[in-house]
Protein backbone atom coordinates (compact mmCIF):
# COMPACT_ATOMS: atom_id res chain seq x y z
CA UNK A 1 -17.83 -20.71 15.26
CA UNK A 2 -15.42 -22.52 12.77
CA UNK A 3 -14.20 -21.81 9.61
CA UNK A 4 -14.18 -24.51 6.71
CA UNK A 5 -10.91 -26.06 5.21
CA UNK A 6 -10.45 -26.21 1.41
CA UNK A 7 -7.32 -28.43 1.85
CA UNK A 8 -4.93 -30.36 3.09
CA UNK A 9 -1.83 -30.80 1.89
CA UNK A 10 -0.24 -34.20 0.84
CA UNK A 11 2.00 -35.97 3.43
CA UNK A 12 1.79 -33.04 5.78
CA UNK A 13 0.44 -33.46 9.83
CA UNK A 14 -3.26 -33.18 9.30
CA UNK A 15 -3.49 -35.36 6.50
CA UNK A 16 -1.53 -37.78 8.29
CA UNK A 17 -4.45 -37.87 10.96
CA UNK A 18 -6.97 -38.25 8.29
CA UNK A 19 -8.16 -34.55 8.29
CA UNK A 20 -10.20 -33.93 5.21
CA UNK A 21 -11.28 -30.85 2.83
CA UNK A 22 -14.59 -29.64 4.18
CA UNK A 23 -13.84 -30.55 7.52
CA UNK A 24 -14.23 -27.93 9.88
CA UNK A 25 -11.36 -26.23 12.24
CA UNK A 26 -12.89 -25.50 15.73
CA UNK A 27 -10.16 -25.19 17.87
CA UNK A 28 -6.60 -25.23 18.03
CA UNK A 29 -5.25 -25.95 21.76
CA UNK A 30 -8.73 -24.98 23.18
CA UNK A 31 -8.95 -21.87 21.72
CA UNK A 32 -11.66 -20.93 19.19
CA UNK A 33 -10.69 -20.43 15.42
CA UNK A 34 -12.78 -18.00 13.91
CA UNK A 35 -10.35 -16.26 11.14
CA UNK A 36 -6.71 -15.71 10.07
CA UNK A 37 -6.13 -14.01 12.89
CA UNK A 38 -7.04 -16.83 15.66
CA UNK A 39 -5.17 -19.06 13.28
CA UNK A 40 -1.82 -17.48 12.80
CA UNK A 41 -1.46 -16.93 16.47
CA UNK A 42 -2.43 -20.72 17.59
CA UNK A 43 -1.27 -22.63 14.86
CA UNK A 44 2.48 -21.42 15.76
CA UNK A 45 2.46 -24.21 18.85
CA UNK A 46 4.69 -26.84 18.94
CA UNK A 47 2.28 -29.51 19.95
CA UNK A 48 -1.18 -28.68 18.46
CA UNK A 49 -4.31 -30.58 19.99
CA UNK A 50 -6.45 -30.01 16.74
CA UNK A 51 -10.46 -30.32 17.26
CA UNK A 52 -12.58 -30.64 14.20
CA UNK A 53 -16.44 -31.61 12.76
CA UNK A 54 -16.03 -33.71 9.68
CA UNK A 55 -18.45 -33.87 6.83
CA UNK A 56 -20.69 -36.31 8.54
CA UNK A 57 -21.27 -34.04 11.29
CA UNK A 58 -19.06 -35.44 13.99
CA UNK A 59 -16.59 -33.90 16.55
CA UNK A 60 -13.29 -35.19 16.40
CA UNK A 61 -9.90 -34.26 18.18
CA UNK A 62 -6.38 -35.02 17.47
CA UNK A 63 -3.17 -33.78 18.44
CA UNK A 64 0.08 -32.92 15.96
CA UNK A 65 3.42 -32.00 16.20
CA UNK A 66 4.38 -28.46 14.30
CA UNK A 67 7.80 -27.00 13.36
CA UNK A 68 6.02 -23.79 14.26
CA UNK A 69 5.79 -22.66 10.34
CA UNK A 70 2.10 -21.97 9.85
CA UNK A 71 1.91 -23.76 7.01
CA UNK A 72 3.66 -26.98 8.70
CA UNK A 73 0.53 -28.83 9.78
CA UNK A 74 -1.11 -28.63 6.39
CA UNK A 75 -4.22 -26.64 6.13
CA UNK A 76 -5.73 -24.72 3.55
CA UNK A 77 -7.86 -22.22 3.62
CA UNK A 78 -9.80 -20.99 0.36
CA UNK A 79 -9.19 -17.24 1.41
CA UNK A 80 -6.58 -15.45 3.61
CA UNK A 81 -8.55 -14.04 5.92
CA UNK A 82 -10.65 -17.63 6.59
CA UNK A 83 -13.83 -15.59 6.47
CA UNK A 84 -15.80 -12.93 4.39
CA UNK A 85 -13.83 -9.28 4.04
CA UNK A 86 -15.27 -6.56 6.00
CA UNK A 87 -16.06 -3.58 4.12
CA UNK A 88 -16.09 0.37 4.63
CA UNK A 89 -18.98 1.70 6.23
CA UNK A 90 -17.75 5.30 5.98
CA UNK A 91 -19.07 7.62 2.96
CA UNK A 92 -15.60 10.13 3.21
CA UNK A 93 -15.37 12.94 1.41
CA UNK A 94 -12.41 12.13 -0.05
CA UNK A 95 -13.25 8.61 -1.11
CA UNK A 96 -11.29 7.63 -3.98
CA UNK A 97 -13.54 4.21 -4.74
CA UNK A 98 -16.43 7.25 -4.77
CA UNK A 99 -14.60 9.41 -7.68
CA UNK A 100 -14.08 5.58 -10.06
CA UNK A 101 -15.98 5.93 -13.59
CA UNK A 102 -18.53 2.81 -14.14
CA UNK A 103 -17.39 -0.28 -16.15
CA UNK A 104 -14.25 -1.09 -14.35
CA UNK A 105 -14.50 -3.90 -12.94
CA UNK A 106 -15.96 -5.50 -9.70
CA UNK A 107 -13.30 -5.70 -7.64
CA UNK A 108 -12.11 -1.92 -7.92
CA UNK A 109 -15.42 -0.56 -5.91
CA UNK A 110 -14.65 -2.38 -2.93
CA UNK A 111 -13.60 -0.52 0.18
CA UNK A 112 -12.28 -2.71 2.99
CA UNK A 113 -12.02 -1.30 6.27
CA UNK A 114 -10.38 -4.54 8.00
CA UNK A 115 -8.22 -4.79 10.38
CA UNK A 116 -6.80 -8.58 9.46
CA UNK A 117 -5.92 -6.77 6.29
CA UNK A 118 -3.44 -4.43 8.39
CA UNK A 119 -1.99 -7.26 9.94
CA UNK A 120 -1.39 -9.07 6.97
CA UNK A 121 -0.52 -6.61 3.98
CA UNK A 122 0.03 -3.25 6.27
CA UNK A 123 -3.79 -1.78 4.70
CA UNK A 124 -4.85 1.41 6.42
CA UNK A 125 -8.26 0.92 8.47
CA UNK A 126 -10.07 3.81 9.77
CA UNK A 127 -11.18 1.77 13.01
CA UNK A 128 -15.04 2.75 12.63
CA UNK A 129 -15.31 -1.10 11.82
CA UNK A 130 -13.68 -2.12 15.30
CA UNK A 131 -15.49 -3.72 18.01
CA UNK A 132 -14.30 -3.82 21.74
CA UNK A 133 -13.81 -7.40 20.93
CA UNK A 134 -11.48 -6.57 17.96
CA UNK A 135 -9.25 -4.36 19.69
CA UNK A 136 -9.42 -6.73 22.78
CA UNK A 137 -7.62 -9.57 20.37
CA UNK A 138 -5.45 -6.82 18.95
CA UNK A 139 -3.98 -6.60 22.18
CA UNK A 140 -4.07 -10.20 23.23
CA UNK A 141 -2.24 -10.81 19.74
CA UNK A 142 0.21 -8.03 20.03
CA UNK A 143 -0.50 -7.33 16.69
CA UNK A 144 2.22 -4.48 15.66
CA UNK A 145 2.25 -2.16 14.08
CA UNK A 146 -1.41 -1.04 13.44
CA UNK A 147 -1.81 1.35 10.39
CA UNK A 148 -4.61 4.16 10.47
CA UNK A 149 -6.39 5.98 8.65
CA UNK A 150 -6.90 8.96 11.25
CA UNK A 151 -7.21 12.30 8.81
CA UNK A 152 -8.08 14.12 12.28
CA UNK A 153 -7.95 14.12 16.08
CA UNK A 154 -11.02 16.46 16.28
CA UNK A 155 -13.56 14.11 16.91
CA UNK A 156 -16.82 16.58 15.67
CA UNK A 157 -14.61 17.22 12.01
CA UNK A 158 -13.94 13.48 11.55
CA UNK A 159 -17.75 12.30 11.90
CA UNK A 160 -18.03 15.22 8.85
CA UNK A 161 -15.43 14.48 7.23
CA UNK A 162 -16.14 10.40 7.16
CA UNK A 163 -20.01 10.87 7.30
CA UNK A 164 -20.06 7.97 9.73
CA UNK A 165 -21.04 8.53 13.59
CA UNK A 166 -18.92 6.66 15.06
CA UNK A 167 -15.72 8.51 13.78
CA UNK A 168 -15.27 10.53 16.72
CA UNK A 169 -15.80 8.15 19.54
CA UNK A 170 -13.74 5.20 17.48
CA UNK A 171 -10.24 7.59 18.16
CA UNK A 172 -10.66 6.04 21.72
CA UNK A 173 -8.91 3.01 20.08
CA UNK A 174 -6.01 4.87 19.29
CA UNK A 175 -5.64 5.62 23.27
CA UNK A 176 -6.25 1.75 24.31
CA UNK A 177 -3.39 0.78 21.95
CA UNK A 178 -0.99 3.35 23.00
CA UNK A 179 -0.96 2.20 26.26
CA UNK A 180 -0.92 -1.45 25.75
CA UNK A 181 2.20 -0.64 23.74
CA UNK A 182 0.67 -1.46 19.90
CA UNK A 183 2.33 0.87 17.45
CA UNK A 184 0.42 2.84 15.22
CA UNK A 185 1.08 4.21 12.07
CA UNK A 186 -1.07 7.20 11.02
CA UNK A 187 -1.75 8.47 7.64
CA UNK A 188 -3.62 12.08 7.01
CA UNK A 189 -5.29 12.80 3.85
CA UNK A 190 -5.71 16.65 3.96
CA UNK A 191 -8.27 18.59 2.02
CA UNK A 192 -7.59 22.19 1.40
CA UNK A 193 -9.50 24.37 3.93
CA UNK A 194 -10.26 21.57 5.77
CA UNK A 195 -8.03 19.75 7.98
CA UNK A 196 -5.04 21.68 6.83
CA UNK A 197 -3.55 24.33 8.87
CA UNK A 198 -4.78 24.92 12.71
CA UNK A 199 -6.62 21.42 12.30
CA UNK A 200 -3.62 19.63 11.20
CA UNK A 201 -1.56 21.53 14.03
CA UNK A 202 -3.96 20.08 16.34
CA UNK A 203 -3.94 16.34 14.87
CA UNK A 204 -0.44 16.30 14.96
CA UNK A 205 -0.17 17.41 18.84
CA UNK A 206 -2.68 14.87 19.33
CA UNK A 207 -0.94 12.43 17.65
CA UNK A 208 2.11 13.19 19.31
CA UNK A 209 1.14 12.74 22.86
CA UNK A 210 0.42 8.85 22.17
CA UNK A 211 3.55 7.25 22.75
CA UNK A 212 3.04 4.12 20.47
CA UNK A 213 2.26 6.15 17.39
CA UNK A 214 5.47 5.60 15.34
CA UNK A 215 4.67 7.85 12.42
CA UNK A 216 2.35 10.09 10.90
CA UNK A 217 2.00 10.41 7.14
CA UNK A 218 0.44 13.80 5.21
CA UNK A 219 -1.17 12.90 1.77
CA UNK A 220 -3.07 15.67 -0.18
CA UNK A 221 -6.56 14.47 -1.14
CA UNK A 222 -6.33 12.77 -5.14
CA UNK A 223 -9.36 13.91 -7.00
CA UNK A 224 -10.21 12.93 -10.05
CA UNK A 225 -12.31 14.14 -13.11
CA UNK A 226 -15.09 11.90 -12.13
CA UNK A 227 -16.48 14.29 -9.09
CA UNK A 228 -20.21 14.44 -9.75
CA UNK A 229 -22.62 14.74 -7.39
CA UNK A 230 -19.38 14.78 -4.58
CA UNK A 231 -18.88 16.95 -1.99
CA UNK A 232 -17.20 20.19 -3.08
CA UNK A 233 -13.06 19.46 -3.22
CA UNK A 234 -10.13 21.25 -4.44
CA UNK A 235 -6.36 20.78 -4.98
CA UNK A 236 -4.04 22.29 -2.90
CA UNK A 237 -2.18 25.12 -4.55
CA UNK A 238 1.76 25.76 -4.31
CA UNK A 239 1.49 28.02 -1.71
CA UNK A 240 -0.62 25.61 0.56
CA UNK A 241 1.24 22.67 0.09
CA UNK A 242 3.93 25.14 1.06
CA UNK A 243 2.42 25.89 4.59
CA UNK A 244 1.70 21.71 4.90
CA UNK A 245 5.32 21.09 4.61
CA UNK A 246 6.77 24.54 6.95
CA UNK A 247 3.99 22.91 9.31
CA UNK A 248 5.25 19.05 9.72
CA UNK A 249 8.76 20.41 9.63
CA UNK A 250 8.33 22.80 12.02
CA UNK A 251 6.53 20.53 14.09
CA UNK A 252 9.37 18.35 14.08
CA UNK A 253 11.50 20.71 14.76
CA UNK A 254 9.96 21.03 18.14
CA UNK A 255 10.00 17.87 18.89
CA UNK A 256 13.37 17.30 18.16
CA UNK A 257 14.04 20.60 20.61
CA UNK A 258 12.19 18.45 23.55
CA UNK A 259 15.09 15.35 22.91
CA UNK A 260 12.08 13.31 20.26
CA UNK A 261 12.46 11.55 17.23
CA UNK A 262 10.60 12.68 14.07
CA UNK A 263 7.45 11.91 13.85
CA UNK A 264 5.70 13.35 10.87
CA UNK A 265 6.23 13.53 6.66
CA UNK A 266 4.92 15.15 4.41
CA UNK A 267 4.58 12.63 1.02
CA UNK A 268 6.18 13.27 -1.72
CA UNK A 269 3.71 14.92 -3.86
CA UNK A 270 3.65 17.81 -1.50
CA UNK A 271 6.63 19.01 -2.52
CA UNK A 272 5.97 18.36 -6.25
CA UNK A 273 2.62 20.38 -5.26
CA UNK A 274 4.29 22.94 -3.94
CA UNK A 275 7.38 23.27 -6.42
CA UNK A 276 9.95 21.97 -4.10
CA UNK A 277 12.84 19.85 -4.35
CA UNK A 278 12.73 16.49 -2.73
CA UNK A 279 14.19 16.30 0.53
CA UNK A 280 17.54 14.04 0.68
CA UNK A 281 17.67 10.45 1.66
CA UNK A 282 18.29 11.13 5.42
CA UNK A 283 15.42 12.83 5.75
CA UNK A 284 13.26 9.87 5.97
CA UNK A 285 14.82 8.09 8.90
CA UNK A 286 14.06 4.56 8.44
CA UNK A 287 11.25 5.37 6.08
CA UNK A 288 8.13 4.07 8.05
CA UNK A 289 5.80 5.99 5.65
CA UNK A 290 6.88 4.47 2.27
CA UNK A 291 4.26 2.82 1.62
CA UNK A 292 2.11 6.13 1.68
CA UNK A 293 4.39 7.59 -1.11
CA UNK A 294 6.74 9.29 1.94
CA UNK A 295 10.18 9.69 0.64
CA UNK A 296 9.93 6.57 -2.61
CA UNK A 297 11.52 9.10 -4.79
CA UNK A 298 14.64 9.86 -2.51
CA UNK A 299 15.17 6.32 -1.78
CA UNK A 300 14.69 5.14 -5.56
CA UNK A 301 17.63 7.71 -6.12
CA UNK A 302 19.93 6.66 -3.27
CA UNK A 303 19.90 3.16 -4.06
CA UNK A 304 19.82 3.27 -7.84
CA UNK A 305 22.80 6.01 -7.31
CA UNK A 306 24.25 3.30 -5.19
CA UNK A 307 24.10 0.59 -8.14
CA UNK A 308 25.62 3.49 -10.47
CA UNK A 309 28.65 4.39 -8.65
CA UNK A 310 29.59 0.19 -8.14
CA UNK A 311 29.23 -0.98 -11.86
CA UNK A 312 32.23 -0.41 -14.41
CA UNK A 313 31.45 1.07 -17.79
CA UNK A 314 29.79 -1.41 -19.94
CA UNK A 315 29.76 -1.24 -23.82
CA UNK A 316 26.79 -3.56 -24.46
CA UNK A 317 24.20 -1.86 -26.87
CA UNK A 318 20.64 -1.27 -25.80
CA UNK A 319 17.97 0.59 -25.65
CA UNK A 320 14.64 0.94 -23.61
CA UNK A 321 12.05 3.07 -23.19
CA UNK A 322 10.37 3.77 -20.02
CA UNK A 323 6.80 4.69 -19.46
CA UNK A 324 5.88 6.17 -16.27
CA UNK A 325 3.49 8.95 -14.40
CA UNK A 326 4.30 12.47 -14.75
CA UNK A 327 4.64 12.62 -11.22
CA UNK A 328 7.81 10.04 -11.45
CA UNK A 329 8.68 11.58 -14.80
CA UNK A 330 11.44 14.10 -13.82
CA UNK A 331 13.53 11.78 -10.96
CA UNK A 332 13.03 8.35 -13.98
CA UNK A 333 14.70 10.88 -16.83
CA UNK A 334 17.43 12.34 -14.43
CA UNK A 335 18.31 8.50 -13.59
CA UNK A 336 18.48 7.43 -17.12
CA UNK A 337 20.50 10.24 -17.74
CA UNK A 338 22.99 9.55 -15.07
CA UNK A 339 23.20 5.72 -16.64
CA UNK A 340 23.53 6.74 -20.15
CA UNK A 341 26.60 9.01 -19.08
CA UNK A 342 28.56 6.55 -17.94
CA UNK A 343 27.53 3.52 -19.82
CA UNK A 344 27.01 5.18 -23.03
CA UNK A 345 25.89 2.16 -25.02
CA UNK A 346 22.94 2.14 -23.87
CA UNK A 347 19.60 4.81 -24.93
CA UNK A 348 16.99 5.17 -22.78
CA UNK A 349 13.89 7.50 -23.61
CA UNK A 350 11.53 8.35 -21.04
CA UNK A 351 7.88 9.21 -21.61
CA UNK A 352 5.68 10.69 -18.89
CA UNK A 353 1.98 9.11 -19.87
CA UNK A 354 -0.70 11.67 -19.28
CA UNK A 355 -3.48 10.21 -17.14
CA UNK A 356 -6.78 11.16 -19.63
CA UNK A 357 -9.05 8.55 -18.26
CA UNK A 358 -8.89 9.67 -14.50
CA UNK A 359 -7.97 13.46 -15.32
CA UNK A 360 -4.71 15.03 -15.38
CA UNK A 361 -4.36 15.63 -11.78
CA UNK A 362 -3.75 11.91 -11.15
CA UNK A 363 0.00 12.04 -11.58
CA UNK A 364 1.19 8.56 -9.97
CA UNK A 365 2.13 5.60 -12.47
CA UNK A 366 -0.27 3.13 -10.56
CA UNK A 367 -3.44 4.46 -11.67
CA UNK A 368 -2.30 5.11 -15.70
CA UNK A 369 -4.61 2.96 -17.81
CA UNK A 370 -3.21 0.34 -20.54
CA UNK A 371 -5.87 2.52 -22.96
CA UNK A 372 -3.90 5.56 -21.98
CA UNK A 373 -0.55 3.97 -22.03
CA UNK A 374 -1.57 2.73 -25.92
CA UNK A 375 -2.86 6.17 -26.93
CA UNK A 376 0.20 7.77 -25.36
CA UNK A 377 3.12 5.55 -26.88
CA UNK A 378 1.29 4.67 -30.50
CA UNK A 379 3.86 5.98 -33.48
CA UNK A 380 6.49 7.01 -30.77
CA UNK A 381 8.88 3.55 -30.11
CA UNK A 382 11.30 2.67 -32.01
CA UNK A 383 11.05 -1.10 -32.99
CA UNK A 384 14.62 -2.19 -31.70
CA UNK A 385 13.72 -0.46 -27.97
CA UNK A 386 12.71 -2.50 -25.10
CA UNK A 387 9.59 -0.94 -23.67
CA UNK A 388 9.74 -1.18 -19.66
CA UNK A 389 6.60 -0.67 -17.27
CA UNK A 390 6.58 -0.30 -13.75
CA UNK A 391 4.64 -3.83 -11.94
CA UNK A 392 2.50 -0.81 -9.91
CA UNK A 393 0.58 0.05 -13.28
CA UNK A 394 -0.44 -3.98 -12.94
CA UNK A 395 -3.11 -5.87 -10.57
CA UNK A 396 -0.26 -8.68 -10.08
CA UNK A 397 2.57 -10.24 -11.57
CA UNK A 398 0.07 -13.73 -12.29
CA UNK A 399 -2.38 -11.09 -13.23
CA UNK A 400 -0.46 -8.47 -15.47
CA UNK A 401 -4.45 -6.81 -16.77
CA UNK A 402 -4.31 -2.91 -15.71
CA UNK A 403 -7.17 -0.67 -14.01
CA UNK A 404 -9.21 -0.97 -17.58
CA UNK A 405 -8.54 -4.65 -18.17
CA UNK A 406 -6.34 -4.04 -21.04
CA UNK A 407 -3.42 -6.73 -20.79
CA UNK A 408 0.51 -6.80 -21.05
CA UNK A 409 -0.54 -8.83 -23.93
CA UNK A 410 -2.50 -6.33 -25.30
CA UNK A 411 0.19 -3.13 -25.43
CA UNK A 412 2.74 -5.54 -26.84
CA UNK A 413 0.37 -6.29 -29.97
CA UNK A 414 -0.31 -2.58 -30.40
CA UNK A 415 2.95 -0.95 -29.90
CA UNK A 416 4.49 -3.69 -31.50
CA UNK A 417 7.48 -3.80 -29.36
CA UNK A 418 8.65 -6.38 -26.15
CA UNK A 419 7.54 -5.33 -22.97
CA UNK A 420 9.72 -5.87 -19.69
CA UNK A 421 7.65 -5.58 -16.21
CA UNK A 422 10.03 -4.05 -13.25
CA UNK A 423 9.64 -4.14 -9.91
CA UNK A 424 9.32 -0.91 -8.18
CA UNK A 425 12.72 0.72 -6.52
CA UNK A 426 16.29 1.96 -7.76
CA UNK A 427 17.78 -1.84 -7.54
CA UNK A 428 15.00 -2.84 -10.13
CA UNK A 429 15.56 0.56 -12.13
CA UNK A 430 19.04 -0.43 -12.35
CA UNK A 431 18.83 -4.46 -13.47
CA UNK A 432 16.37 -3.27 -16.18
CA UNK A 433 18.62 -0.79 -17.12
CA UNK A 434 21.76 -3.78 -16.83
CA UNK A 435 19.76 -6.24 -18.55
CA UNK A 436 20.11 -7.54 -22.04
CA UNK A 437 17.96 -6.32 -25.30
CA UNK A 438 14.81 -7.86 -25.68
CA UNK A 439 13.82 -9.67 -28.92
């Protein structure tokens, strides 16, 4: 096989040795290139014997010299992964992609299920996309951590709860990593009823009893309004997110009796679920499950807290407004609060933005809608206020559209006020906060 390059970069080691877009890589070293994954491990050489079919068909070899950056000898690929994307092939009951309204657009209904993308961006794959030949290179690679999307250990309840045969048997994988010493990260989404209680008891022992599985993450299943013609779900009520929490901590607890480190967390929205305060900063450890929304809210305080304490009272005048998620609503207010006290100067107003267009149980600010965000805010601002958005309600910072296609651009002309874009975290709280008023 061989994968196609788009370009070679000026000056650099292949274009030196006359390397050419549409030329094709073949080898680096003797070792087939068939994606990112052959690449980044090869390319990283010192000496790099490079062989190559040019446009006319011919075979061609040549060796360079590499500073070991990937990007040193010059190559360019026209996607990241060097090849097509390898979708989902599982039909889950809990599918988010499933519950999306039509007319959003194209890119929102795909499901990958790769595991490049794990290596590369730390996506969750569910493994019923592996081949032996996958997990072989995963090995080979030493490609660390893995993140999963595991849900169960019970083989039987995952095929039903994924709708794809090969659930059951792909767990196996989990195993042949363990012992070659490849770290896993697991995530759970838990449906009510489901794989809650005794099942989740069960995943968890499972789980534990893998050495290389650093972490296990509990997420409660996000359903929205657009259910029809879905398998049956619910929310969890108070009481069960409750018994999900008592569960993982008790669990822990018994680990850390037998001399273990923690191993599971339940996210954040449990405890929002289930009417509970969030758990301090120290519970998290080293937070290995923040991307899965495990413990964002206690470390947004600490560090923002952190900021707080170090800065002297400042009497520059501003004033912002911050739109955000009801879920975020209550820890974003208490923050602003706690910045207002002590540099008085400054007004902040916080608005939690109801999520209409996915249904009111989607709480998190990533999914809120520039429609909603419009509809919620119109008549509200004040024109000398600063309006700041978190970059998660965004598809990019060189793409700043959100989930309906409605544009930065857009909310400015309709609110009529300057819009800042923040990164996510209690630093970035805190600049935004620091920074000067917009005009």
């Amino acid at each position: 096989m061989s994968v196609v390059i788009a370009d070679v970069r000026k000056k650099s080691a292949c274009d030196k040795k006359g390397i050419s877009p549409g030329d094709e890589l073949l080898s680096l070293n003797g070792s087939e290139i068939n994606d990112v994954l052959d690449y980044r491990f090869f390319s990283g050489e010192k000496k790099l014997k490079i062989e190559y079919r040019d446009q006319k068909g011919r075979v061609r070899r040549c060796a360079v010299r590499n500073d070991g950056d990937i990007d040193g000898i010059g190559l360019v690929f026209d996607t990241y992964l060097m090849d097509r994307q390898r979708s989902c092939r599982n039909k889950c009951i809990f599918c988010f992609i499933d519950q999306l309204p039509k007319g959003l657009r194209k890119s929102l209904y795909f499901k990958d299920d790769d595991s490049r993308l794990s290596f590369l961006f730390g996506n969750y794959i569910t493994l019923t996309n592996l081949s032996d030949h996958d997990a072989e290179r995963i090995i080979r690679y030493h490609i660390s951590p893995i993140n999963v999307s595991v849900h169960t250990m019970d083989p039987d309840l995952r095929v039903k709860m994924m709708k794809n045969p090969r659930a059951g048997e792909s767990l196996a994988f989990l195993r042949r990593f363990s012992e070659a010493g490849i770290a896993v990260n697991a995530q759970l989404v838990l449906c009510p009823g489901i794989n809650d209680g005794p099942q989740l008891r069960y995943s968890l022992e499972q789980l534990a009893a893998l050495e290389s599985v650093a972490s296990v993450a509990a997420v409660p299943v996000g359903l929205t309004k657009h259910r029809e013609g879905l398998y049956p779900l619910r929310g969890f009520s108070p009481e069960e997110a409750a018994a999900v929490i008592d569960l993982i901590d008790g669990f822990n607890g018994e680990l850390a009796a037998a001399g273990r480190e923690k191993l599971a967390y339940p996210s954040d929205e449990f405890f929002q679920l289930a009417g509970r305060p969030m758990p301090d900063y120290d519970y998290y450890g080293d937070f290995p499950q923040l991307d899965n929304g495990v413990g964002a809210f206690a470390l947004t305080a600490h560090d923002f807290e952190e900021r707080l304490a170090e800065s002297p009272p400042d009497g520059t005048p501003r004033r912002f407004t911050v739109a955000t998620g009801t879920a975020a609503y209550p820890l974003i207010r208490r923050l602003a609060e706690a910045f207002t006290a002590k540099h008085p100067q400054t007004v902040i107003d916080v608005f939690a933005v109801k999520n209409r267009f996915f249904g009111e149980q989607v709480t998190v600010a990533g999914l809120i809608t520039g429609g909603d965000l419009i509809e919620a805010l119109r008549g509200k601002l004040r024109e000398d206020t600063v309006l700041l958005l978190p970059s998660v309600m965004l598809k990019g910072r060189d793409e700043p559209i959100f989930l309906d296609d409605v544009s930065v651009d857009d909310v400015r002309g309709a609110l009529g006020v300057p819009v800042t874009v923040t990164d996510c975290g209690g630093d970035a709280l805190f600049d935004a906060f620091s920074g000067a008023p917009g005009k």
